[in-house]
Protein backbone atom coordinates (compact mmCIF):
# COMPACT_ATOMS: atom_id res chain seq x y z
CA UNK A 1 -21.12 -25.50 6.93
CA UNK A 2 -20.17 -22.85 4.56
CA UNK A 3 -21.28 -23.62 0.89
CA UNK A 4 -17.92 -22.07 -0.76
CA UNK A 5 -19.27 -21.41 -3.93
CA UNK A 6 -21.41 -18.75 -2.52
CA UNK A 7 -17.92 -17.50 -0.95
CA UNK A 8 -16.53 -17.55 -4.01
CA UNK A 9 -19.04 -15.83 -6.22
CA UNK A 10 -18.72 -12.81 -3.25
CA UNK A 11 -14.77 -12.98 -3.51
CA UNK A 12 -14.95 -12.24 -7.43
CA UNK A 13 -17.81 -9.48 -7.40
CA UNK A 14 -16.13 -7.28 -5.11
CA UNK A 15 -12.37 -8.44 -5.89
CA UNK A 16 -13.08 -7.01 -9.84
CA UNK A 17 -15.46 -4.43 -8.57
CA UNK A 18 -19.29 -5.54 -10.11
CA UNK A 19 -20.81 -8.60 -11.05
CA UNK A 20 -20.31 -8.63 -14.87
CA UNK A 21 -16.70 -8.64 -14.13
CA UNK A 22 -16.99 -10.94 -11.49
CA UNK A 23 -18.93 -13.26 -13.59
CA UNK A 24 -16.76 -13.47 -16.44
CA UNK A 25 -13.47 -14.17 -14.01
CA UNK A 26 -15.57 -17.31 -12.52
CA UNK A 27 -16.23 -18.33 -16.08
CA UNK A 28 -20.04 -18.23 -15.35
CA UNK A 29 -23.30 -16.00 -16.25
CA UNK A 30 -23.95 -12.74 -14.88
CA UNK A 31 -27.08 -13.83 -13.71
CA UNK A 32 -25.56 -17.40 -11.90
CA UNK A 33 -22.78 -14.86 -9.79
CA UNK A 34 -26.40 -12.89 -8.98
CA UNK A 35 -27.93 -15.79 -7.93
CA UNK A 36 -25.24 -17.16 -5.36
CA UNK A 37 -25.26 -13.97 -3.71
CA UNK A 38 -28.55 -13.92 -3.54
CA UNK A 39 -28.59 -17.36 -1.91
CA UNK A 40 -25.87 -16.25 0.53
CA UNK A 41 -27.75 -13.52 1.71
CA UNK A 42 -30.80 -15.55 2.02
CA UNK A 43 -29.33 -18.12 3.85
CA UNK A 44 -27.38 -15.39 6.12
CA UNK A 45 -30.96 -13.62 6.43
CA UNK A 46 -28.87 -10.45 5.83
CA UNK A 47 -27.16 -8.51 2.97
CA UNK A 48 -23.43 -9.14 2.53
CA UNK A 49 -22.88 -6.18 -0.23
CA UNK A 50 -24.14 -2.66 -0.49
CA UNK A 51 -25.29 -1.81 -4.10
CA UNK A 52 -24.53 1.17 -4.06
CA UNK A 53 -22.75 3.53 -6.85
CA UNK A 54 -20.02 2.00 -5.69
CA UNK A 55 -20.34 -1.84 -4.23
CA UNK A 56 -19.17 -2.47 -1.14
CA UNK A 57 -19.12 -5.47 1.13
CA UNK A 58 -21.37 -4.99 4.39
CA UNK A 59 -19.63 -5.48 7.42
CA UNK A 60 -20.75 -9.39 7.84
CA UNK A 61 -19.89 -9.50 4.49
CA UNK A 62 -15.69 -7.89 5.11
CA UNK A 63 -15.81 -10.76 7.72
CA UNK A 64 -16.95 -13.52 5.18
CA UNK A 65 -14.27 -12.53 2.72
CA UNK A 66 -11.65 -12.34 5.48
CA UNK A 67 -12.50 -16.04 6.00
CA UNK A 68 -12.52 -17.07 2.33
CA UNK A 69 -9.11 -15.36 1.97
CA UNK A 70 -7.50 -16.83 4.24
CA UNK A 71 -8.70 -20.56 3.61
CA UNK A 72 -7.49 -19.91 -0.21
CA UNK A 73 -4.01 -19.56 1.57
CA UNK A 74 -4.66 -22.71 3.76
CA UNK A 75 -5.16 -24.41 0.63
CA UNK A 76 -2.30 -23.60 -0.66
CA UNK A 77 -0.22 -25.07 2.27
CA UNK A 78 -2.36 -28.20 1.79
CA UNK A 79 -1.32 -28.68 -1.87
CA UNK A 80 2.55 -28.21 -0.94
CA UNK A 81 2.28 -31.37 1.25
CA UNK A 82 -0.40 -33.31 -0.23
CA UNK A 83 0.67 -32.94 -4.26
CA UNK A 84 -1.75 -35.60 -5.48
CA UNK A 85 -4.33 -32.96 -4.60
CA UNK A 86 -4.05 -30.94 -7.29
CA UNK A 87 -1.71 -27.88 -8.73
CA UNK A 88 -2.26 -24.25 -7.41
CA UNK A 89 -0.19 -20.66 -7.73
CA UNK A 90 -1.92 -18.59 -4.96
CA UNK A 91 -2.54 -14.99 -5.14
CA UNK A 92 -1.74 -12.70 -2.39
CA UNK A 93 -3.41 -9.91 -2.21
CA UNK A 94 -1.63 -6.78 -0.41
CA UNK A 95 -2.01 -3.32 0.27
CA UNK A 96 1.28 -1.34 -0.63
CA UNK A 97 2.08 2.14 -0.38
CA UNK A 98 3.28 3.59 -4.03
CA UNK A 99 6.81 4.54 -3.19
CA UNK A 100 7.59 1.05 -1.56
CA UNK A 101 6.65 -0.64 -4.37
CA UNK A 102 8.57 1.88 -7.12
CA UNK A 103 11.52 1.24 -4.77
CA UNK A 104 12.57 -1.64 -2.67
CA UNK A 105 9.26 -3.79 -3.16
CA UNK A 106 10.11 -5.79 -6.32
CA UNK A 107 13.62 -7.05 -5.91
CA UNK A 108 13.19 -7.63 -2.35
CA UNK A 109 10.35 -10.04 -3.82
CA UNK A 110 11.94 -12.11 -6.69
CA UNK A 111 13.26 -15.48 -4.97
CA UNK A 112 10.66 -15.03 -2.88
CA UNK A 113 7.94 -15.61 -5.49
CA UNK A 114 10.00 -17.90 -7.73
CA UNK A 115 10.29 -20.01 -4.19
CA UNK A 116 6.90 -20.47 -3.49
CA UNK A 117 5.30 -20.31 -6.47
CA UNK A 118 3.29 -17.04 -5.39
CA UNK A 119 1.40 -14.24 -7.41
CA UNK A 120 0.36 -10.76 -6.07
CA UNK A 121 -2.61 -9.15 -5.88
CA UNK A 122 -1.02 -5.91 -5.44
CA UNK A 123 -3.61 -2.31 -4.37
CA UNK A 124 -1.71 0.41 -4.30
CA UNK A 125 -2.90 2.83 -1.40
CA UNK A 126 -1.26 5.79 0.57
CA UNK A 127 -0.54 4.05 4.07
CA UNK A 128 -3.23 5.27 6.18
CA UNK A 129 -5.73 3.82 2.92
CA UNK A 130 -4.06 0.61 3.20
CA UNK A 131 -4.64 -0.02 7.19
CA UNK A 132 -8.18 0.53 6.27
CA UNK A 133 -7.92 -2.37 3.55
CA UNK A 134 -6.68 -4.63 6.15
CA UNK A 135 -9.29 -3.73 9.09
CA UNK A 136 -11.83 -4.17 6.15
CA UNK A 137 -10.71 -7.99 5.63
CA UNK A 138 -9.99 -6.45 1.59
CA UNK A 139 -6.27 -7.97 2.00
CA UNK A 140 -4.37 -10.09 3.72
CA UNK A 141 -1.45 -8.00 4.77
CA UNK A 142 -0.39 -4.12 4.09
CA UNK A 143 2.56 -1.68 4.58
CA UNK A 144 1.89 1.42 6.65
CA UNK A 145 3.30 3.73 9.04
CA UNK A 146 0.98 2.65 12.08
CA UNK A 147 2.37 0.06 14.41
CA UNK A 148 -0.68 -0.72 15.94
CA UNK A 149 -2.19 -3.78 14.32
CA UNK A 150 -5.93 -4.53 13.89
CA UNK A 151 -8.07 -7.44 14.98
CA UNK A 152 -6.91 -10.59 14.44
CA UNK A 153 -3.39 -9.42 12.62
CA UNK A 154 0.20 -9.01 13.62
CA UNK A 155 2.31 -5.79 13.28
CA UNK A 156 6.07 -5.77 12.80
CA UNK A 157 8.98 -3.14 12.63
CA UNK A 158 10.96 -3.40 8.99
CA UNK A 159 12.65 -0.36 8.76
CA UNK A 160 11.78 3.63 7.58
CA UNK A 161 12.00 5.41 4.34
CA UNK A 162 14.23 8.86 4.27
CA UNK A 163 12.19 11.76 1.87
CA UNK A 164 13.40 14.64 1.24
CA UNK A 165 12.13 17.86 -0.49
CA UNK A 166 13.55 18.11 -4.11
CA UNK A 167 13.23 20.13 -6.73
CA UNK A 168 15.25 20.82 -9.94
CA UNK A 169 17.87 23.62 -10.13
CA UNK A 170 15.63 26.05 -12.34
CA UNK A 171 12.55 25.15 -10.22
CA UNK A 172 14.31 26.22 -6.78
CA UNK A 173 16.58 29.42 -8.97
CA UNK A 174 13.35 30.35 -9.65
CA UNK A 175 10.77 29.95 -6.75
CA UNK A 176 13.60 30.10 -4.31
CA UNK A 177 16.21 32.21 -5.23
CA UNK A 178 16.14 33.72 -1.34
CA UNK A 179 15.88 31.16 0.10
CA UNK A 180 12.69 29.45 1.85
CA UNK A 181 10.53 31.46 3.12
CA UNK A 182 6.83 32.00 4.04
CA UNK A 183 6.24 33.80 0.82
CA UNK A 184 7.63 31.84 -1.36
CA UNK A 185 6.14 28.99 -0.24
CA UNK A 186 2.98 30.90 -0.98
CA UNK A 187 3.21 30.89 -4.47
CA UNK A 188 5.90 27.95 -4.99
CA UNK A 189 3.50 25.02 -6.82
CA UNK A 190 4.19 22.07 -4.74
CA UNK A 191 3.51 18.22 -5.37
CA UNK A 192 1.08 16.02 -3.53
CA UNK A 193 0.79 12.34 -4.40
CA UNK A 194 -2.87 12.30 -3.47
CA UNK A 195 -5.55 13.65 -0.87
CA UNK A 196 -4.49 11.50 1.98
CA UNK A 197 -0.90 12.04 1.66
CA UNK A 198 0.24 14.53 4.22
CA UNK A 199 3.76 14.56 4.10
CA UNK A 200 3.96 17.65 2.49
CA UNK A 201 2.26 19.23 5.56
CA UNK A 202 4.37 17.94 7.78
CA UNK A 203 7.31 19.20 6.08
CA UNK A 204 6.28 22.38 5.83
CA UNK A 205 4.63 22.16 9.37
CA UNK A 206 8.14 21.71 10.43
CA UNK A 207 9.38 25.15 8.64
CA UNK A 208 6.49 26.89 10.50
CA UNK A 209 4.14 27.69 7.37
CA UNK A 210 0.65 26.30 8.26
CA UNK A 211 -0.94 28.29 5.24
CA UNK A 212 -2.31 26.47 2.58
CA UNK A 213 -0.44 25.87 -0.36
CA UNK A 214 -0.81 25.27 -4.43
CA UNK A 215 -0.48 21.78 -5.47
CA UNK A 216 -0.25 19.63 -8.17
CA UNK A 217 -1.91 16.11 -7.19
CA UNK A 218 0.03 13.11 -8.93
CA UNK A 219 -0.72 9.73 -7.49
CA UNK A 220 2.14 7.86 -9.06
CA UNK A 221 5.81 7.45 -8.04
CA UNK A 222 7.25 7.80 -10.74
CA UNK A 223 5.05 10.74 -12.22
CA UNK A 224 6.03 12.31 -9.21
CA UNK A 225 9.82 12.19 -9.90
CA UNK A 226 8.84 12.79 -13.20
CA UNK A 227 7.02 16.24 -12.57
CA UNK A 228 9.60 17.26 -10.61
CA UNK A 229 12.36 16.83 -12.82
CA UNK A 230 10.69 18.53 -15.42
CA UNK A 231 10.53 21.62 -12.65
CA UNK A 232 6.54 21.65 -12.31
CA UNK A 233 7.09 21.67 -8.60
CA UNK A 234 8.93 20.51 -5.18
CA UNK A 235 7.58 17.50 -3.26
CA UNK A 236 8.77 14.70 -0.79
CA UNK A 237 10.59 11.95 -2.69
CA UNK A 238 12.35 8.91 -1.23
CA UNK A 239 15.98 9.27 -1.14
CA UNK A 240 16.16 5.70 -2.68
CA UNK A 241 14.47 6.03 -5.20
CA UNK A 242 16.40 9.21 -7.09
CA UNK A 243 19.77 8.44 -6.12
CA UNK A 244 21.16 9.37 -9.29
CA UNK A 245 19.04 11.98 -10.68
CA UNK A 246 20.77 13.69 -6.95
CA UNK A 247 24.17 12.48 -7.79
CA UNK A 248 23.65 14.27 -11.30
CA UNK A 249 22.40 16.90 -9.74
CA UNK A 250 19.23 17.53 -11.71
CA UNK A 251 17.04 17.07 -8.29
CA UNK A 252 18.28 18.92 -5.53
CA UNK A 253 17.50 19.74 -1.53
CA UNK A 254 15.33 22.88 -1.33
CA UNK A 255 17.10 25.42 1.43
CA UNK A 256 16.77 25.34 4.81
CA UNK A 257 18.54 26.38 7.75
CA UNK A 258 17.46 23.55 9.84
CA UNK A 259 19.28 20.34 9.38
CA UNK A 260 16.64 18.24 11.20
CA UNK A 261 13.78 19.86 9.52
CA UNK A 262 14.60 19.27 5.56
CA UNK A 263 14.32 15.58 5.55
CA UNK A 264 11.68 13.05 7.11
CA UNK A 265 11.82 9.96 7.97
CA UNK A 266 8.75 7.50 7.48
CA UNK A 267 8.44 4.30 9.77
CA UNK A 268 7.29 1.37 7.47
CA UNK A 269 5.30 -1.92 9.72
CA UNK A 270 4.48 -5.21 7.94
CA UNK A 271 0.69 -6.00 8.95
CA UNK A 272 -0.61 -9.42 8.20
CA UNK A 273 -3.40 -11.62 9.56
CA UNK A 274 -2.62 -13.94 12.48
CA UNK A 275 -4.39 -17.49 11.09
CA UNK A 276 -3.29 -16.76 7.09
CA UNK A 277 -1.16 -19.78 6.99
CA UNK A 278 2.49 -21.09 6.42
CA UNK A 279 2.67 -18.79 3.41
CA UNK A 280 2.37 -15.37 4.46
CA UNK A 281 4.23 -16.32 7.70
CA UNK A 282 7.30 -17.45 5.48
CA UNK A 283 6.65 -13.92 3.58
CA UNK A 284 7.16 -12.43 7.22
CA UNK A 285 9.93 -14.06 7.76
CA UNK A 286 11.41 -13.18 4.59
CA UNK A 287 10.68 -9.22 5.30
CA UNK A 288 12.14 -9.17 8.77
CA UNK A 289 15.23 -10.73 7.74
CA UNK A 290 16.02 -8.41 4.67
CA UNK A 291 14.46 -5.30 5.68
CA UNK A 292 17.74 -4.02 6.90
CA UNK A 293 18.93 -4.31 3.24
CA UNK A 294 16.58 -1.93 2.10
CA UNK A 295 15.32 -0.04 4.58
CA UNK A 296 16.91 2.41 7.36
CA UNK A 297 16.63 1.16 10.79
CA UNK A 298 14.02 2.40 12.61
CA UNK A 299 14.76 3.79 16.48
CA UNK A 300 15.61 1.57 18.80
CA UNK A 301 12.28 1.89 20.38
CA UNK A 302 10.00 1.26 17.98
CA UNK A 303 11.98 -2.06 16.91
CA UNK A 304 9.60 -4.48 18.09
CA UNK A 305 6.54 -7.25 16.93
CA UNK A 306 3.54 -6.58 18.15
């Protein structure tokens, strides 16, 4: 039988990154969080966390957190129908891609939370990041563009995300005033929310320019817009999210002659563990029947649960 203090001392060290943080979220010494892991590993006869400049679970140890994740939401559905047991708001944590959560994320969530008494544990990762959370055991559900789930989780359709390359007036009289080319796209400073984000490339991929390019690297929605109103550079921005600033017209389309080349369109799939309990189904639910109020729908064929 698992002792779950042990689970619990690994849950905290690697949740708040070390063990002095880890420790003082627990409420206990430094040394006592040391010592359960210790025991853990002794009783394992193997290491469940690479000390390392960075500390990282091993991979029996991504497996033992998976399990004490999930029985923290098991608990909670235990408290909803036995409420002599005790009181407890649990928190979720997910894996959500920046410019879902500076968009539809939050009000889709309200009545939601308020409902069932949840908190997040929100990480904010590009997509492909975020998969790699979830394989990991790190979360217990994520947003990305892959349909294919991992071991032991579901994958369903919600929607897709329209970007499109914007820029402000001056930026585009300036760096574009013939248009877009190959040259100007040579010099033209772009923005890139991060080193794993690749939708620039594909944009430009689609315009024929397979160069590289200069780039500002901003890893925050709302920088992003920011940067780009200010006319530091063109990037990929949801449609949703700067529907004024495009009514006002002080972000607009960069030129291109192909109509099915300026904007993209980014599939979004809910991935969440199979065995995580009445909870995060009923926050499944909840996605697949709004998504169409946020989201665009996504092709017919890739429409389906997996």
């Amino acid at each position: 039988m698992f002792d779950y203090k042990l689970l619990e001392a690994l849950t905290a060290v690697v949740d708040q990154g070390g063990f002095e943080r880890g420790a003082q979220q627990l409420g206990l010494t430094q040394s006592a969080v040391s010592q359960r892991i210790k025991l853990l590993e002794a009783r394992l006869g193997q290491p469940v966390l690479v000390r390392g400049p960075r500390l990282a679970p091993t991979p029996v140890g991504r497996r033992l957190l998976n399990h004490a994740r999930q029985v923290r939401l098991l608990e909670h559905d235990l408290l909803d129908q036995v409420p002599t047991l005790g009181e407890a708001e649990p928190r979720l944590r997910l894996a959500i891609n920046a410019d879902s959560l500076a968009t539809w994320w939050p009000a889709s969530m309200a009545s939601f939370c308020r409902e069932h008494r949840l908190l997040f544990e929100l990480l904010v990762e590009d997509q492909e990041v975020a998969l790699r959370r979830m394989r990991d055991g790190e979360v217990a559900g994520c947003l990305c563009d892959t349909p294919r789930p991992v071991q032991g989780a579901r994958s369903h359709a919600l929607g897709q995300m329209r970007y499109r390359a914007l820029a402000s007036p001056a930026f585009i009289a300036r760096h574009f005033p013939a248009g877009l080319s190959h040259a100007a796209l040579r010099h033209a400073p772009a923005i890139v929310y991060g080193p794993d984000d690749r939708l620039q490339h594909r944009y430009l991929a689609r315009h024929g320019f397979h160069e590289p390019f200069p780039h500002h690297l901003c890893p925050s929605s709302e920088g992003f817009v920011g940067m780009a109103l200010a006319g530091l550079g063109y990037g990929m921005i949801p449609e949703r999210q700067v529907a004024r600033e495009l009514a006002e017209g002080r972000l607009v389309e960069l030129p291109s002659l192909d109509d099915q080349a300026r904007r993209i369109e980014v599939p979004l799939y809910w991935h969440h563990w199979r065995q995580g309990g009445a909870t995060l189904e009923a926050l499944t639910g909840h996605l697949l029947r709004h998504s169409g109020d946020w989201l665009e729908p996504l092709p017919q064929d890739d429409d389906a649960p997996r």
